[in-house]
Protein backbone atom coordinates (compact mmCIF):
# COMPACT_ATOMS: atom_id res chain seq x y z
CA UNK A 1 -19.27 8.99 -19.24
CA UNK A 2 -16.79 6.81 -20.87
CA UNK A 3 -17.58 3.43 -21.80
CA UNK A 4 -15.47 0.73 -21.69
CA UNK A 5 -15.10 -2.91 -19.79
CA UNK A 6 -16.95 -3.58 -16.77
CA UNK A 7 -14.42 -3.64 -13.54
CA UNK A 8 -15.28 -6.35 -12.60
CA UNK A 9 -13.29 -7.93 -15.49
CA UNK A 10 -9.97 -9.06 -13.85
CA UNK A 11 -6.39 -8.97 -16.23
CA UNK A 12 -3.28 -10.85 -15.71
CA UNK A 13 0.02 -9.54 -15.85
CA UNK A 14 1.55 -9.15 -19.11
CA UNK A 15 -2.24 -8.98 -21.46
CA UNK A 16 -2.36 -6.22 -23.87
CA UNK A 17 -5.66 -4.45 -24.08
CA UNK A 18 -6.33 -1.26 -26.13
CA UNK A 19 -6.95 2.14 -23.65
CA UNK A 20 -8.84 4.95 -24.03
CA UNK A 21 -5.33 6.98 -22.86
CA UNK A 22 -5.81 11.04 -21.76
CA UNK A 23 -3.14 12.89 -23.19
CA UNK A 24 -1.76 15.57 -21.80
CA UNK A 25 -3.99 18.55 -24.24
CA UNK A 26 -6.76 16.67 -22.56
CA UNK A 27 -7.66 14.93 -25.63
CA UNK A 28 -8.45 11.14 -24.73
CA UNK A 29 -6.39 8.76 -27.83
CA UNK A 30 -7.03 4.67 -28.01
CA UNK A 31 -3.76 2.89 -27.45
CA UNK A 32 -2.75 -0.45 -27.20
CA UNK A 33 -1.12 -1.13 -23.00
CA UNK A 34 0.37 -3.42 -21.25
CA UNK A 35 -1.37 -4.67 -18.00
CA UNK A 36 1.00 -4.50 -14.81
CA UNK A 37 -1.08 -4.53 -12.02
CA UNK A 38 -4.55 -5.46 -11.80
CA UNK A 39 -5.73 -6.19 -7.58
CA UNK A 40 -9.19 -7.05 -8.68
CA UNK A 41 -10.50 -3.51 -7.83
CA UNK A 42 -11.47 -0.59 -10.15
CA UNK A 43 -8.16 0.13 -11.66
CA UNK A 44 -5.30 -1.09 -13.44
CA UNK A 45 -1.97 -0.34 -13.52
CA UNK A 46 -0.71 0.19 -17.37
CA UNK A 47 2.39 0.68 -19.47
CA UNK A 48 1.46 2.32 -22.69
CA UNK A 49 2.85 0.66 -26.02
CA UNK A 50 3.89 3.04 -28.91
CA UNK A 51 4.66 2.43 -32.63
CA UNK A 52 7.22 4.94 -32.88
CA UNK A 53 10.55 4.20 -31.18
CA UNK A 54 11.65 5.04 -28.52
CA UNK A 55 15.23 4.69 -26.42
CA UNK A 56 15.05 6.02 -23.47
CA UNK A 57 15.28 4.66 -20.09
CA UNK A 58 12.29 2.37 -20.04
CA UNK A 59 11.86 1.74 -23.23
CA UNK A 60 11.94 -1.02 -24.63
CA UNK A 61 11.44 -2.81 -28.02
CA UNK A 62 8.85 -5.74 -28.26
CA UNK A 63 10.45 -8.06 -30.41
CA UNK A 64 8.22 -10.97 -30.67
CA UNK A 65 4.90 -9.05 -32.17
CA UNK A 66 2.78 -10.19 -34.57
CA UNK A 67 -1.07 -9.77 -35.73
CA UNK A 68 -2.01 -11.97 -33.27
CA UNK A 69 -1.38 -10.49 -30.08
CA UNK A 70 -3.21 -6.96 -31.48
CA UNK A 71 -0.11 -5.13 -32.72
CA UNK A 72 -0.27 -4.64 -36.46
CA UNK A 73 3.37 -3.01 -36.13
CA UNK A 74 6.62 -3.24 -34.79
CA UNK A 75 5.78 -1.36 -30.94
CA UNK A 76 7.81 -0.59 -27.79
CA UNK A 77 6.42 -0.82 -24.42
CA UNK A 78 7.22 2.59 -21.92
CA UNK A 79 7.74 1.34 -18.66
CA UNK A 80 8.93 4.18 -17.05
CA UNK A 81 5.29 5.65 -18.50
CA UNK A 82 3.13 3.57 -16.40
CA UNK A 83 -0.32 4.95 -15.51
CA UNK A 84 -3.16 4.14 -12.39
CA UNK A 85 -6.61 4.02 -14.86
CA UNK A 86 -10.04 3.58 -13.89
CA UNK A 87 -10.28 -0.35 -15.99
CA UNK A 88 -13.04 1.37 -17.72
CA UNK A 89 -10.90 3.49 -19.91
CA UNK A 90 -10.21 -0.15 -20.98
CA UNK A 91 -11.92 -0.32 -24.28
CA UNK A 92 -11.52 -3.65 -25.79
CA UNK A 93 -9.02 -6.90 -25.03
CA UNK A 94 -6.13 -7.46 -27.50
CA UNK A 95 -7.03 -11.18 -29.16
CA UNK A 96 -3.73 -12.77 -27.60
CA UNK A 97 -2.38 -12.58 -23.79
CA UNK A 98 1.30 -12.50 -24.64
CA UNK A 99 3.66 -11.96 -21.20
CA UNK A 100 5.35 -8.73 -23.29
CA UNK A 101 7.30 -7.73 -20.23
CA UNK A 102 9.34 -10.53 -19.98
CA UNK A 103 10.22 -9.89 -23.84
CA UNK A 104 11.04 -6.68 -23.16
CA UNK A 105 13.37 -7.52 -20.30
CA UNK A 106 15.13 -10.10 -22.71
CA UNK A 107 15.18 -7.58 -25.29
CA UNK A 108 17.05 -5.17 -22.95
CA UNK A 109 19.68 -7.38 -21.53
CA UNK A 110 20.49 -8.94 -25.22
């Protein structure tokens, strides 16, 4: 059984939190996310956040990172990657709650 944060935890819109992520070998990888949807039940609705860049359609470039938000590099958030997760695949909170998605959708109009 995976361990991770208790559901009853609830997120806001726009916190990053690092996810234990399955891939698609099966293999399960910690990445950093950022929370879309959480309804105060068992899941969360996440867009994963990647280090190596990435252009396509719903991708988009997080400009304003730093060390404190929990992204030691420069990152781009997938939005057209978004997953439904159990919140305890949800293995630790980022140390900042930084509204990335509103960044992003600056980044992409500018």
């Amino acid at each position: 059984m995976m361990k991770g944060m208790p559901f009853m935890t609830n997120y806001n819109f726009g916190e990053i939190v690092l996810v234990a992520f399955p891939q698609h070998n099966g293999t399960i990888k910690k990445r950093p996310a950022l929370v879309v949807l959480d309804i105060g039940d068992a899941d969360i609705v996440l867009a994963p956040i990647t280090t190596t860049k990435r252009t396509a359609p719903g991708d988009y470039e997080l400009r304003d990172w730093s060390s404190e938000t929990g992204l030691l590099k420069k990152s781009w958030v997938r939005l057209a990657k978004v997953s439904c997760l159990e919140k305890r695949a949800i293995v630790d909170n980022a140390p900042s709650h930084h509204r990335w998605y509103r960044h992003a959708q600056y980044a992409s109009a500018h």
